[in-house]
Protein backbone atom coordinates (compact mmCIF):
# COMPACT_ATOMS: atom_id res chain seq x y z
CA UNK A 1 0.00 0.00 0.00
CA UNK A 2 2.86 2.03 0.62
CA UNK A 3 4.08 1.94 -3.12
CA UNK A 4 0.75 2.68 -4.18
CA UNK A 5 0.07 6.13 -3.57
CA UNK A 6 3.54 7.16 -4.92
CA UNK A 7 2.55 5.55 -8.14
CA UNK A 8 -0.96 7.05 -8.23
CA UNK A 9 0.66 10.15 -7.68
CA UNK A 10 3.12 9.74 -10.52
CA UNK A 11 0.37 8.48 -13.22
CA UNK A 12 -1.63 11.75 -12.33
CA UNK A 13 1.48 13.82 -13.12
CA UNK A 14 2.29 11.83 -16.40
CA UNK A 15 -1.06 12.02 -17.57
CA UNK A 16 -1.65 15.34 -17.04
CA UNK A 17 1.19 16.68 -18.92
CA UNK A 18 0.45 14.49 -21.81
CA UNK A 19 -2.98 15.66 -21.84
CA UNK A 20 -1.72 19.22 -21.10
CA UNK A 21 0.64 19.41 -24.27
CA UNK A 22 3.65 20.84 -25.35
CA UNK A 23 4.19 24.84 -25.65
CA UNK A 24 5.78 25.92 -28.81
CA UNK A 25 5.37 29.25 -28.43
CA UNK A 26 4.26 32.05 -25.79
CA UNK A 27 3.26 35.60 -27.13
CA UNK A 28 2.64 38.52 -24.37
CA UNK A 29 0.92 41.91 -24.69
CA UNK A 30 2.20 44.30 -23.07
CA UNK A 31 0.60 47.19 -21.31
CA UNK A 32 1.38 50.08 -24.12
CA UNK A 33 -0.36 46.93 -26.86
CA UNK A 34 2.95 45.80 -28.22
CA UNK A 35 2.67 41.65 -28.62
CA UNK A 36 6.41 40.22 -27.35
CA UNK A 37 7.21 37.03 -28.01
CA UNK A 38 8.05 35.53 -24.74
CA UNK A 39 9.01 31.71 -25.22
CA UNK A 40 9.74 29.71 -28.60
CA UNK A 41 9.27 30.07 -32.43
CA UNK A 42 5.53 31.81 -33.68
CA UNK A 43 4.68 31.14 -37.04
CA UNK A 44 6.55 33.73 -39.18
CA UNK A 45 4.04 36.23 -39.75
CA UNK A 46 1.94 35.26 -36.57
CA UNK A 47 3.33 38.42 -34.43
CA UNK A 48 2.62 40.65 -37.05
CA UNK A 49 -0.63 39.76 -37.59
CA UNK A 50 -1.53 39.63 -33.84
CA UNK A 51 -0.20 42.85 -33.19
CA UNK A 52 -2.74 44.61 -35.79
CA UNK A 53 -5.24 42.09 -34.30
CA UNK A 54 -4.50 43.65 -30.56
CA UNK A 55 -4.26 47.03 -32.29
CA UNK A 56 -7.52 46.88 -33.71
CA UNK A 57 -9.39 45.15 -30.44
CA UNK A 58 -6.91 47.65 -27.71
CA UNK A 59 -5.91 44.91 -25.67
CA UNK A 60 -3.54 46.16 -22.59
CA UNK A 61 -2.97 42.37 -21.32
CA UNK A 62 -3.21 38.68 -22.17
CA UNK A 63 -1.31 35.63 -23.31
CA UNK A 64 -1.28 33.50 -26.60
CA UNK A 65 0.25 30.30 -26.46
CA UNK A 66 0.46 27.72 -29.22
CA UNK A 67 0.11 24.31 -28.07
CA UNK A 68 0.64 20.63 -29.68
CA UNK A 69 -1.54 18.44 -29.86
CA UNK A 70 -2.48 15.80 -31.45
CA UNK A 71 0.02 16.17 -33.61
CA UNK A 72 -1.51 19.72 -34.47
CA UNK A 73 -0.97 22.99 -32.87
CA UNK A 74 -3.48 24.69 -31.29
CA UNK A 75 -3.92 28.34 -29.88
CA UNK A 76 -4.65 28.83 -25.67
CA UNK A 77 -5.25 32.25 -24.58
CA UNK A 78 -5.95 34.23 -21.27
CA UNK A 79 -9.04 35.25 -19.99
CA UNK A 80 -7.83 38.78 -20.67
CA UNK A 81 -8.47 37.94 -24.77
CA UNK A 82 -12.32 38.88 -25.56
CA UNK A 83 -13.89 35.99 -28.05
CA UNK A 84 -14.11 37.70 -30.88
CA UNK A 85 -10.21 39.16 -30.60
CA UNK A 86 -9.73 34.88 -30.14
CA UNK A 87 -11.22 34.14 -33.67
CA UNK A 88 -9.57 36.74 -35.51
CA UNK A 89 -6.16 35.88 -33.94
CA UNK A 90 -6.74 32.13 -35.25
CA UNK A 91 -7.53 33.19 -38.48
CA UNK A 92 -4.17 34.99 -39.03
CA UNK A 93 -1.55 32.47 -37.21
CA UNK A 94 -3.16 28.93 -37.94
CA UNK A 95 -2.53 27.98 -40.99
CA UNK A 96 -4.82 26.45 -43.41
CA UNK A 97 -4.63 22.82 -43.96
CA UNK A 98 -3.09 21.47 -46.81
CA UNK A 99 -5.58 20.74 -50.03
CA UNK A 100 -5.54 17.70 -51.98
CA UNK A 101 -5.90 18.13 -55.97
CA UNK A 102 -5.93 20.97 -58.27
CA UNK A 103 -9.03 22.92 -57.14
CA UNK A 104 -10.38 22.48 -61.00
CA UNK A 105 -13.69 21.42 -62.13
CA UNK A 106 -14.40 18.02 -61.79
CA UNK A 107 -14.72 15.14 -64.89
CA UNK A 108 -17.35 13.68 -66.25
């Protein structure tokens, strides 16, 4: 019984940083609206584009982070980001998913 808890304890910690991810990137707003990249590599035009995105909404505060998962990377942000500031700051740093044929019009 003595064995058991420690394990327990170590399972909960595994799984929950599997389930938790891995941070590739952290971007921080600053308090005069500049966007800073704090921790890892953003997408190369993913500052820009957030910075006209905080412009636009005057954020003061808040963290993006982009997190795999999956085998995909997804976007996590602090409660200081408003929804709709959320949306348009996914549309300009996740990119769109690659397309299979030529887009033409079909045979037949």
């Amino acid at each position: 019984m003595e064995i058991l808890i420690p394990l327990v304890v170590a399972l909960a910690v595994m799984a929950f940083t599997v389930l938790r991810g891995r941070t590739l990137f952290v971007l921080a707003i600053q308090d005069d609206g500049r966007v800073q990249r704090r921790k890892g590599k953003p997408p190369p035009r993913c500052v820009g584009a957030c910075q006209d995105v905080v412009r636009l909404n005057r954020l003061r505060s808040g963290e993006i982070k982009g997190v795999r998962r999956s085998g995909r990377v997804t976007l996590r942000f602090s409660r200081d980001i408003p929804q709709s500031a959320r949306q348009a700051i996914r549309n300009v740093c996740t990119p769109s998913p690659p397309t299979r044929g030529g887009g033409g019009r079909a045979a037949g």
